[in-house]
C-alpha atoms as a PDB file:
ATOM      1  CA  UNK A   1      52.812-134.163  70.392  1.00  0.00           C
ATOM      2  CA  UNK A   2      52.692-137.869  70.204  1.00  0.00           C
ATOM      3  CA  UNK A   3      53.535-139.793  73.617  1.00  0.00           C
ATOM      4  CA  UNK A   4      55.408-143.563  73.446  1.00  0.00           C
ATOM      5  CA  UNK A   5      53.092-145.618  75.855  1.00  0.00           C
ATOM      6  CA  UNK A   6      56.003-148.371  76.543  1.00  0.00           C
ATOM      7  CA  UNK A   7      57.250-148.798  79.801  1.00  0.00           C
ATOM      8  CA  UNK A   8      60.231-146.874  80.235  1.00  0.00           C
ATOM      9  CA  UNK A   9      62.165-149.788  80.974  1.00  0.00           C
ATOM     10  CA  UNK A  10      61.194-151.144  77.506  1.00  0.00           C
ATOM     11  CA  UNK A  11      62.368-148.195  75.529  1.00  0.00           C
ATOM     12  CA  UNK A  12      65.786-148.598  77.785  1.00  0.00           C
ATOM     13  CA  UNK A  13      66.529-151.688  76.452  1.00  0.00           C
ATOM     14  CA  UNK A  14      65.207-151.042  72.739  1.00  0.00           C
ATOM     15  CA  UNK A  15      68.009-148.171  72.955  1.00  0.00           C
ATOM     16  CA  UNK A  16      70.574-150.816  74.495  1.00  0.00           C
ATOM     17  CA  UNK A  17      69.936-153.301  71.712  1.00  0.00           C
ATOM     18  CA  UNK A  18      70.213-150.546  68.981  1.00  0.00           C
ATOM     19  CA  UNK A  19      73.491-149.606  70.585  1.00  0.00           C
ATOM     20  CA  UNK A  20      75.000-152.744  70.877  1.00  0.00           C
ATOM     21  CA  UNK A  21      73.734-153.670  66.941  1.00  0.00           C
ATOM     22  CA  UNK A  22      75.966-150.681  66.288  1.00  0.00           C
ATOM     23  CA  UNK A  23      78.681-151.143  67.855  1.00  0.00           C
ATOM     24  CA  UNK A  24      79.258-154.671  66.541  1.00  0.00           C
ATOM     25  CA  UNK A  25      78.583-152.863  63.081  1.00  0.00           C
ATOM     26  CA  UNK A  26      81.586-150.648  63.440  1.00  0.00           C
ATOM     27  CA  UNK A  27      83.664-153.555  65.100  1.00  0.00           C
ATOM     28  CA  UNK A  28      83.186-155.440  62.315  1.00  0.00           C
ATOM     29  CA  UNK A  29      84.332-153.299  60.092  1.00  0.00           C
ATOM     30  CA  UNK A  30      87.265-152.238  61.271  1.00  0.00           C
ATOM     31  CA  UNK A  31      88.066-156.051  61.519  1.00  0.00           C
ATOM     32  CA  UNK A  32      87.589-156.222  57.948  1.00  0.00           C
ATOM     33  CA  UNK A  33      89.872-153.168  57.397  1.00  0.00           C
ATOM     34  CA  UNK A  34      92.499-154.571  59.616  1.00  0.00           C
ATOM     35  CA  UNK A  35      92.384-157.767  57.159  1.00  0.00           C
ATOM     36  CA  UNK A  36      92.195-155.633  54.140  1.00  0.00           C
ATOM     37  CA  UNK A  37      95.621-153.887  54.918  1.00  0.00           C
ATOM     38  CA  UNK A  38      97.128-157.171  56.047  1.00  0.00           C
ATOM     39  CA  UNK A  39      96.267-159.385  52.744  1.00  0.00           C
ATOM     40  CA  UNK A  40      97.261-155.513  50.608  1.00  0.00           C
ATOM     41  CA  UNK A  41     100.690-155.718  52.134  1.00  0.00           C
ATOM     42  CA  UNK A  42     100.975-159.646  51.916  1.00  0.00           C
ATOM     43  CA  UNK A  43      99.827-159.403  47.864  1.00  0.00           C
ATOM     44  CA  UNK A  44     102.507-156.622  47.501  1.00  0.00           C
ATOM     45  CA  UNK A  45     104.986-158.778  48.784  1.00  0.00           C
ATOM     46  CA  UNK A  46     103.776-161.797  46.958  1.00  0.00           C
ATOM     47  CA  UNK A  47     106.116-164.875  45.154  1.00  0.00           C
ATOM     48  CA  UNK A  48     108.845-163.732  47.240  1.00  0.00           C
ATOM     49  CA  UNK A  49     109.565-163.933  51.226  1.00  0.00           C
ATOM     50  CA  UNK A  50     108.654-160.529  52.931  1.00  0.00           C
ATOM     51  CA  UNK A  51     112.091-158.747  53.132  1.00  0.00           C
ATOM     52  CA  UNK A  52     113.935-158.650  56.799  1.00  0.00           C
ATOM     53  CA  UNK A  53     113.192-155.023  56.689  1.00  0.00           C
ATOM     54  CA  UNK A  54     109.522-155.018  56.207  1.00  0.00           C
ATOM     55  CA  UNK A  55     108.723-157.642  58.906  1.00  0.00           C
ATOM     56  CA  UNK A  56     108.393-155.132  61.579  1.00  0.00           C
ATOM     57  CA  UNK A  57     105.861-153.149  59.074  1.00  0.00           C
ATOM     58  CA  UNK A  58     103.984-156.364  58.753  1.00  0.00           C
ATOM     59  CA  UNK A  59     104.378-157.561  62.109  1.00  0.00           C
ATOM     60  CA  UNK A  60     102.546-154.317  63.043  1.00  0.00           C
ATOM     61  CA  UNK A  61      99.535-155.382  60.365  1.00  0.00           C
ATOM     62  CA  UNK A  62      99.380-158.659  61.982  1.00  0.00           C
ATOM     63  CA  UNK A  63      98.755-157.258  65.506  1.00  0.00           C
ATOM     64  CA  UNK A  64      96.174-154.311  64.568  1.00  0.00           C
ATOM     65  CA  UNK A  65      94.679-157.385  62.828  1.00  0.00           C
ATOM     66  CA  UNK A  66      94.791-159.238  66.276  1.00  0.00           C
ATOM     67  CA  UNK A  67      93.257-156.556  68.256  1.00  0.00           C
ATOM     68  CA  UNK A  68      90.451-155.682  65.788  1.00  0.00           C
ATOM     69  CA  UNK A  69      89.393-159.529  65.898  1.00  0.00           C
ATOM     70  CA  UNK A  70      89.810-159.416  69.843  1.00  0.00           C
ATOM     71  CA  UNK A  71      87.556-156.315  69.818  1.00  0.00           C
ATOM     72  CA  UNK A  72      84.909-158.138  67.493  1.00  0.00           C
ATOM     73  CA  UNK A  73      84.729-161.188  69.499  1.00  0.00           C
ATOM     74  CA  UNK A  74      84.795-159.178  72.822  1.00  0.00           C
ATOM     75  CA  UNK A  75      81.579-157.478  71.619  1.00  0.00           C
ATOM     76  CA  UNK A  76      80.162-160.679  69.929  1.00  0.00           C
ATOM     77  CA  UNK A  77      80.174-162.347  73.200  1.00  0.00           C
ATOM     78  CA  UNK A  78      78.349-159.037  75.139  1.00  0.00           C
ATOM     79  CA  UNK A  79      75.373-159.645  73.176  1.00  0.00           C
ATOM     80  CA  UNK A  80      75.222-163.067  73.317  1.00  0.00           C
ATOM     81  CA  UNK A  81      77.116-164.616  70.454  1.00  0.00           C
ATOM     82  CA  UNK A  82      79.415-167.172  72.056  1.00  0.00           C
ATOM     83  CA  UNK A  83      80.856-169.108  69.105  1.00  0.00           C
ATOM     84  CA  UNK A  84      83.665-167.386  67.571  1.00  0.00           C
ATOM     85  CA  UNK A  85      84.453-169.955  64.694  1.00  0.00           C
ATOM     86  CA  UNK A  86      81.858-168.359  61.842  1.00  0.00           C
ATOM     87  CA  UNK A  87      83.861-165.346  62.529  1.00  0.00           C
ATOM     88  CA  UNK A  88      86.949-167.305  61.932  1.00  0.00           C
ATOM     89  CA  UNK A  89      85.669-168.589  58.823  1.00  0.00           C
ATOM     90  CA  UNK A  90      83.435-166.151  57.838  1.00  0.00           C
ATOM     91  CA  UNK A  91      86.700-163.198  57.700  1.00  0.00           C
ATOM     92  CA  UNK A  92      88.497-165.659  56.485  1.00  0.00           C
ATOM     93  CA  UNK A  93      91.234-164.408  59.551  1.00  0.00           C
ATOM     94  CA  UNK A  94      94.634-166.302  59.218  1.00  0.00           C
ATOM     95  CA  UNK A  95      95.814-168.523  61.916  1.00  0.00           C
ATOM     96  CA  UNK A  96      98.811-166.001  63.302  1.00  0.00           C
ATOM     97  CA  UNK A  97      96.137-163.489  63.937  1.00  0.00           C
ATOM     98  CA  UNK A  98      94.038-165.720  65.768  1.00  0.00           C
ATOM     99  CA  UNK A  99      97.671-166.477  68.135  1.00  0.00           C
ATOM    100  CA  UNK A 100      97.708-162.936  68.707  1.00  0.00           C
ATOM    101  CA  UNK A 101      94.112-162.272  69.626  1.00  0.00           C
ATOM    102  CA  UNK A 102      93.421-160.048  72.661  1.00  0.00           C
ATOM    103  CA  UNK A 103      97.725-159.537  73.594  1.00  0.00           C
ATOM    104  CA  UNK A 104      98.633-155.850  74.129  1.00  0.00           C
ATOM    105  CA  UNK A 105     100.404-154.731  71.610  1.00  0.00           C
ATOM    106  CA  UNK A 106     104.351-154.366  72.605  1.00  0.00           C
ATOM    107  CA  UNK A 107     105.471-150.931  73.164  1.00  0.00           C
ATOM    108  CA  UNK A 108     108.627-151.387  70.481  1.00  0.00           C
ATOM    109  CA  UNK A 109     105.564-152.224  68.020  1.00  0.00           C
END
């Protein structure tokens, strides 16, 4: 039976670091997703204006969108990473999801 001879705080924070690496993983991925279904419905609807009847549907693309980004930054900024504008450009995440960043989604949503 091998024995790790690091101080126990040491292999703490290796664990914390691994966690946090994977949880920015899976928040930036579902970011991407969020942005995937958002530009699928938008090229769907493309060369004309989105129906009155399908706003609400993308309205509700639009904030998902918003709250995946929010997410992403949120955990971004736990580890460290301050500057949110390589995220912006990097995603390539429309201005109207930036507006709705971090707001709770409504509850007629």
């Amino acid at each position: 039976m091998s024995r790790d001879l690091r101080p126990p705080v040491d292999i703490l924070h290796y664990e914390i670091v691994q966690e946090q690496a994977s949880a920015l993983g899976r928040m930036g991925r579902a970011l991407e997703q969020a942005l995937a279904r958002l530009r699928e419905f938008d090229a769907a609807h493309a060369g004309s204006a989105t129906p009155a009847s399908m706003q609400p549907a993308r309205h509700k693309l639009v904030v998902a969108a918003g709250q995946a980004l929010w997410m992403f930054v949120v955990q971004r900024e736990a580890t460290g990473l301050r500057d949110s504008r390589n995220i912006m450009r990097t995603y390539n995440v429309p201005a109207e999801v930036q507006r709705c960043m971090g707001l709770a989604p409504s509850k007629q949503a």
